[in-house]
Protein backbone atom coordinates (compact mmCIF):
# COMPACT_ATOMS: atom_id res chain seq x y z
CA UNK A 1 85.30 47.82 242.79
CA UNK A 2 82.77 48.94 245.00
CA UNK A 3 81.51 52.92 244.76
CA UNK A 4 82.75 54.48 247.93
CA UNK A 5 80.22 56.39 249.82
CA UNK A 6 81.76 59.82 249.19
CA UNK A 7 82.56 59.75 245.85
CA UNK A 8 80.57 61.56 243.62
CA UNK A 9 78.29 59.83 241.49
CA UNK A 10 79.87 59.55 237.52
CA UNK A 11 78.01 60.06 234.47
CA UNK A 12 78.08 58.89 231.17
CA UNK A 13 78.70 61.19 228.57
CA UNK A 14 78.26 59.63 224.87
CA UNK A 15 78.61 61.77 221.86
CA UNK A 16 76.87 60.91 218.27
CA UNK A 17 79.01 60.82 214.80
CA UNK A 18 76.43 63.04 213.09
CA UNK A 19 76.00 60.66 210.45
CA UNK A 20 74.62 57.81 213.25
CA UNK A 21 72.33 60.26 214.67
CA UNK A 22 69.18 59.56 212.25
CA UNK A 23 69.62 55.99 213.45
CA UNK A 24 68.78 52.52 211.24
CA UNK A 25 65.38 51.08 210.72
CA UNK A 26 64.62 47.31 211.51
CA UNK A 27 61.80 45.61 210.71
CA UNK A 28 63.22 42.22 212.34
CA UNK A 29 65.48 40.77 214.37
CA UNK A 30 67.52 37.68 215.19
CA UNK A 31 68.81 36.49 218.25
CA UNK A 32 71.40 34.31 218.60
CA UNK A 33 73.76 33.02 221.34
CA UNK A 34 77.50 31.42 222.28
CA UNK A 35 79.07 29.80 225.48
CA UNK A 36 80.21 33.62 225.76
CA UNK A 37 78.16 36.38 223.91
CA UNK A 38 74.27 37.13 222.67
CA UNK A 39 74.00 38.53 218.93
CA UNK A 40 71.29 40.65 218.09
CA UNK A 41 70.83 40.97 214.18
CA UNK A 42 69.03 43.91 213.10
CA UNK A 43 67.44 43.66 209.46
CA UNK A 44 64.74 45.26 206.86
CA UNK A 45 62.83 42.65 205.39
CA UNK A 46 60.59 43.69 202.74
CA UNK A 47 57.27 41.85 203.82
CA UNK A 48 55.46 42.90 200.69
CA UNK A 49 56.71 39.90 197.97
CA UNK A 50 54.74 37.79 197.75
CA UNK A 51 56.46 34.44 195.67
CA UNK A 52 60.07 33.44 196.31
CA UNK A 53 62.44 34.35 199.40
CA UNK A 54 61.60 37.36 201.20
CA UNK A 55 64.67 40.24 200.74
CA UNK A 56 65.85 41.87 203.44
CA UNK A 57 69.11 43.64 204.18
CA UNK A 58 70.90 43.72 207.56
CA UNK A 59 71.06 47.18 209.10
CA UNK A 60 72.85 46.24 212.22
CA UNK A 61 74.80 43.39 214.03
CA UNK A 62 74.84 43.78 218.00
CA UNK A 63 76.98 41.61 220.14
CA UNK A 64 76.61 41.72 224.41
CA UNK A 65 77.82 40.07 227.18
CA UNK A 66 75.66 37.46 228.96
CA UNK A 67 75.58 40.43 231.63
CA UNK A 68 74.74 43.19 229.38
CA UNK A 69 72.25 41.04 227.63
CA UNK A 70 70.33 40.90 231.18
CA UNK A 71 70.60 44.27 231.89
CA UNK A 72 69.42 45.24 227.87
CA UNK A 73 66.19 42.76 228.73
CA UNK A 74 65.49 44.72 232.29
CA UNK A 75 65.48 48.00 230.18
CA UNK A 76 63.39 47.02 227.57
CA UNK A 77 60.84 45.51 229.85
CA UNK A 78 61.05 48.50 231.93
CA UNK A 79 59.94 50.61 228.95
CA UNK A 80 58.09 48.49 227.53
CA UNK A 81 55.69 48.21 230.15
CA UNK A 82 55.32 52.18 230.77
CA UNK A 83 54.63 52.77 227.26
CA UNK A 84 52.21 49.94 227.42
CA UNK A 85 50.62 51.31 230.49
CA UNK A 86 50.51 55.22 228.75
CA UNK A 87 49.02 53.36 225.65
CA UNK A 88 46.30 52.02 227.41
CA UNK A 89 45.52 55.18 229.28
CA UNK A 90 45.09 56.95 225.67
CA UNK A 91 42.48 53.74 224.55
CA UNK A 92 40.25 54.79 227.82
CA UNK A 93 36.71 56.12 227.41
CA UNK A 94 36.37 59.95 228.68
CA UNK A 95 34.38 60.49 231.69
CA UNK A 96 32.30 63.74 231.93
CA UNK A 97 32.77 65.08 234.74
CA UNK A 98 29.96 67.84 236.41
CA UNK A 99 31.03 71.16 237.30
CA UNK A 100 31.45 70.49 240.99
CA UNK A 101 31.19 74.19 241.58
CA UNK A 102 29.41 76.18 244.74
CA UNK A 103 25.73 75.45 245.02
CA UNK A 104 23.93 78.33 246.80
């Protein structure tokens, strides 16, 4: 349904179980998809073995609608691309700039 002009505009309010609050750290992830859902595995994978399988552990299993999924994608670019752009502001050479005070 349609938001009617006059109605005030609603906000979502989400609240944290303390314990989630610190978050999970991934290292990797795995996308994967169905006829009606993306899955986004989250997992630690310790990079620094060197023989044999490389252990990781998952930390997190996401799954979205097709919809979602497009809307997740938007965001991320979105971000992406002003972090990106703030990044490469910081990697600029200074420029001196001369006092452009009075002359008399």
């Amino acid at each position: 349904m349609a938001d009617a002009p006059n109605e005030p505009e609603r906000q979502i309010n989400i609240h944290f179980d303390p314990k989630h609050m610190g978050g999970v750290y991934a290292n990797f992830a795995n996308v994967s998809h169905s006829d009606y859902e993306f899955t986004i595995t989250f997992a630690r994978v310790d990079h620094e073995v060197e023989d044999g399988d490389i252990p990781g552990v998952v930390v997190s299993r996401v799954n979205l609608s097709p919809r979602f999924m497009r809307e997740l994608l938007d965001a991320m670019e979105d971000n992406y691309g002003r972090w990106s752009a703030r990044e490469s502001i910081k990697g600029l050479p200074e420029i001196e700039r001369e006092d452009l005070g009075d002359e008399d």
